[in-house]
Protein backbone atom coordinates (compact mmCIF):
# COMPACT_ATOMS: atom_id res chain seq x y z
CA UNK A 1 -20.35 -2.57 -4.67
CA UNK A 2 -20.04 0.96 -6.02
CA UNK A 3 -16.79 2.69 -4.59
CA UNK A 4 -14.31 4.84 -6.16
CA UNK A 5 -11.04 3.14 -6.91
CA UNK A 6 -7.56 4.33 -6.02
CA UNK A 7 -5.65 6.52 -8.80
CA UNK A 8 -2.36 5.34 -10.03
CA UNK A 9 0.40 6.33 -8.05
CA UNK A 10 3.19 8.48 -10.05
CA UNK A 11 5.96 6.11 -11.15
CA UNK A 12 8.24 6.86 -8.92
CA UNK A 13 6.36 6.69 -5.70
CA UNK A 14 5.13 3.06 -7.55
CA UNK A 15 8.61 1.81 -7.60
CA UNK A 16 9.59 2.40 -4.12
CA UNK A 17 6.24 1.02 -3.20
CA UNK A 18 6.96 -2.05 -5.08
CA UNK A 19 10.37 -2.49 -4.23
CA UNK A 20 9.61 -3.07 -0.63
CA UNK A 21 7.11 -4.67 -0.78
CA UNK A 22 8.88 -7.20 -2.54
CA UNK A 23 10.84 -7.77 0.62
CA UNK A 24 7.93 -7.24 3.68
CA UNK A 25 5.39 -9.82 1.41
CA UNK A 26 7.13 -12.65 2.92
CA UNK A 27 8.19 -11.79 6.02
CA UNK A 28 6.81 -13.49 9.09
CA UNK A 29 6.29 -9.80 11.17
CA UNK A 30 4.97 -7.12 9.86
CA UNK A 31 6.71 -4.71 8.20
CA UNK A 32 5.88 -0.68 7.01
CA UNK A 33 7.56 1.03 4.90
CA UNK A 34 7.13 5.38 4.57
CA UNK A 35 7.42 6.56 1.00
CA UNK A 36 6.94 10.24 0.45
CA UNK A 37 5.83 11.58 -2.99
CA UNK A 38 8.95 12.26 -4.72
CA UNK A 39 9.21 8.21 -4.37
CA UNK A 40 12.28 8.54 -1.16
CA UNK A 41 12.03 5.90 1.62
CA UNK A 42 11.39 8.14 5.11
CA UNK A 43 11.58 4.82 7.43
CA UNK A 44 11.00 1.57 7.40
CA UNK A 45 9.89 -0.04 11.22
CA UNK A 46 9.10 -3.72 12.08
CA UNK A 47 7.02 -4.79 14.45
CA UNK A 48 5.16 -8.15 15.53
CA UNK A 49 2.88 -10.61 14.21
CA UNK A 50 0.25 -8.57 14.27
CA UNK A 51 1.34 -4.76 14.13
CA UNK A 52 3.68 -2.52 13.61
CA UNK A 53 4.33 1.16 15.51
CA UNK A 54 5.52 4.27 13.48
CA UNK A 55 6.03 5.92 16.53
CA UNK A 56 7.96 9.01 16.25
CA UNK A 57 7.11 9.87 12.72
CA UNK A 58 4.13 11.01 13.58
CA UNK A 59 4.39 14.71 12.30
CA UNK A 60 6.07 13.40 8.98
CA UNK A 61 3.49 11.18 7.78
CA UNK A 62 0.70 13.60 5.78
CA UNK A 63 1.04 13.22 2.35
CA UNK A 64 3.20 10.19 2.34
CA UNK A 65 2.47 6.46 0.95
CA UNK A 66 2.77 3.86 3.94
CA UNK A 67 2.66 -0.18 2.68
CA UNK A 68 3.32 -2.63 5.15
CA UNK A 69 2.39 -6.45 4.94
CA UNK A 70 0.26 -8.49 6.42
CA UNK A 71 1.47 -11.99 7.62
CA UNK A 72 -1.96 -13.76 7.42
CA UNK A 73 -3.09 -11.95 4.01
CA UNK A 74 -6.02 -10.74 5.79
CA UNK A 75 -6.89 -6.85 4.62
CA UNK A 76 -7.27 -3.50 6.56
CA UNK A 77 -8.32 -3.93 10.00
CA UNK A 78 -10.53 -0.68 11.68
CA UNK A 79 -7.29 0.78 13.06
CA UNK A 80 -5.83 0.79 9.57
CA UNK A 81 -8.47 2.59 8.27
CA UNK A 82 -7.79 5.30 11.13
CA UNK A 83 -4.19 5.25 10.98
CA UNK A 84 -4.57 6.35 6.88
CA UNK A 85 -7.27 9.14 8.19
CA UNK A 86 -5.95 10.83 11.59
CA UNK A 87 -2.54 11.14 9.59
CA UNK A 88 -3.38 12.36 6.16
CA UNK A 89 -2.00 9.59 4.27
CA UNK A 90 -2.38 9.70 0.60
CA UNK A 91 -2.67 6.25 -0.02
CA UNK A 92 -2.13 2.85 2.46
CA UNK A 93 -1.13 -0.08 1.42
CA UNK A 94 -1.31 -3.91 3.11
CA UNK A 95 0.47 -7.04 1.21
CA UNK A 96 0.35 -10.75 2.20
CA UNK A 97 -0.25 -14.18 1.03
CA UNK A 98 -3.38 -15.73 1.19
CA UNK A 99 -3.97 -19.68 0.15
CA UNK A 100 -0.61 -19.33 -2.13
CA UNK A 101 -1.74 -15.90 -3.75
CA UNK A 102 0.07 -12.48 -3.92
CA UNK A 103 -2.90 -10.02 -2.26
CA UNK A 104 -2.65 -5.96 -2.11
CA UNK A 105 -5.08 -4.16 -0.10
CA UNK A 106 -5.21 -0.19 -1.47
CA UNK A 107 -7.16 2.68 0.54
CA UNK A 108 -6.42 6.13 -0.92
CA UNK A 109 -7.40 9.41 -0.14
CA UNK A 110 -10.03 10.51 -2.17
CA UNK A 111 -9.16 13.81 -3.96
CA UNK A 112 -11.01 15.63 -1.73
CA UNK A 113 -9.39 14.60 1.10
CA UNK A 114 -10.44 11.84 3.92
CA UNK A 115 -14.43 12.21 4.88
CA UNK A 116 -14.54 14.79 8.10
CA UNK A 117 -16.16 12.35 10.86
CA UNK A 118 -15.28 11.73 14.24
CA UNK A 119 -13.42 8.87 15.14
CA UNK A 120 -16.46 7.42 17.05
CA UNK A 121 -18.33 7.60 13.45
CA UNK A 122 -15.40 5.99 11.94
CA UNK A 123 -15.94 3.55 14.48
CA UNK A 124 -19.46 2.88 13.55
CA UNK A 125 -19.17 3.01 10.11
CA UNK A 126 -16.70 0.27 10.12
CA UNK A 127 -18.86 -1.88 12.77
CA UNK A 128 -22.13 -1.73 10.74
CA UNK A 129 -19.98 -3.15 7.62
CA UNK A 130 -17.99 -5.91 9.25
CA UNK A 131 -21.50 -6.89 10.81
CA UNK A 132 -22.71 -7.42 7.09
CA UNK A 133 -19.21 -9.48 6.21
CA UNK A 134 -19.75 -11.71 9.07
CA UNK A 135 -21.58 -14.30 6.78
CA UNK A 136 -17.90 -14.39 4.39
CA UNK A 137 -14.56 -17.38 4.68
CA UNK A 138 -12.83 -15.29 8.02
CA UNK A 139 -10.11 -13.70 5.26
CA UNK A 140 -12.63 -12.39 3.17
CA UNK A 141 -14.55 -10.28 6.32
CA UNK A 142 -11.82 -7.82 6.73
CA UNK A 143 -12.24 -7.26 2.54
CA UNK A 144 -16.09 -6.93 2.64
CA UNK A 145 -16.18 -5.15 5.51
CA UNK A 146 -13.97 -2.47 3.86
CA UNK A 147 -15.88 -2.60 0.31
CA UNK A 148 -18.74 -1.59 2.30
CA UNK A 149 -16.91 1.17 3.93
CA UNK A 150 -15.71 3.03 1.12
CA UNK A 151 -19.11 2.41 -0.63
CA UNK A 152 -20.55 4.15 2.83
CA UNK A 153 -17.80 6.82 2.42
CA UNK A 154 -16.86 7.20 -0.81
CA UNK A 155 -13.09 6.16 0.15
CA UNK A 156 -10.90 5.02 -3.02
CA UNK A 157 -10.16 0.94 -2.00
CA UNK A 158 -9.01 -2.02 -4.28
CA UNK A 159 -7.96 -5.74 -3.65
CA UNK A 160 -6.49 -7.70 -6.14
CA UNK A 161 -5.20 -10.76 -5.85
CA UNK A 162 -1.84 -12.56 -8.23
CA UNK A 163 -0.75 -15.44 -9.16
């Protein structure tokens, strides 16, 4: 696969990241965190087992760095993907544990901003890769099916996976 991958983030944005992430890896619900790019914690919201809702910071959310975790370790799902687009995030983040492993999911703006499609083509994009990923272990579809994206797109996306 031949995709861009993300930047580094400046250190102080990185340590904010990190730090909360420490605490949402292991949590049961998910979790998201809103760092903006000075490295200050806007919010953090918890939601269910499988989402969580930002409502209400809607307007403050360009620019920013959201992480959240993942309970199953699975990566970015299609509304992920959408979420980082329709609000101009500069990087999303997903963490989890997956058969005993530390994984983080990265999708970052690329630097000339997110690829001007419609959400419908978003839509398809993201269809016509998972339907490629289908032959993959189920927690390796969601990874494929984004490595395939950003190859599509040209969308900055890493995995990596510790311990």
């Amino acid at each position: 696969m031949s995709y861009p991958r993300p930047r580094r983030l400046p250190r102080a944005v990185l340590k904010a990241v990190e730090a909360v992430e420490r605490v949402h890896i292991g949590q049961p619900l998910e979790y998201a965190s809103v760092i903006d790019r000075r490295g200050r914690l806007l919010a953090t919201r918890s939601g269910d087992v499988r989402r969580v809702e930002l409502a209400g910071l809607e307007g403050h959310l360009a620019n920013t760095t959201v992480t959240h975790n993942h309970p199953t370790g699975y990566g970015f799902s299609r509304d992920d993907l959408l979420f980082a687009v329709r609000h101009d995030l500069c990087e999303l983040r997903a963490v989890g544990r997956l058969d005993g492993k530390e994984v983080l999911y990265r999708l970052q703006r690329p630097r000339s901003g997110w690829p001007t499609i419609t959400d419908v083509q978003w839509q398809d994009a993201y269809a016509r890769a998972w339907q490629g990923a289908q032959d993959q272990p189920a927690h390796l579809e969601a990874h494929r099916t984004m490595e395939r994206v950003a190859e599509r797109l040209g969308l900055r996306y890493s995995r990596i996976v510790r311990g």
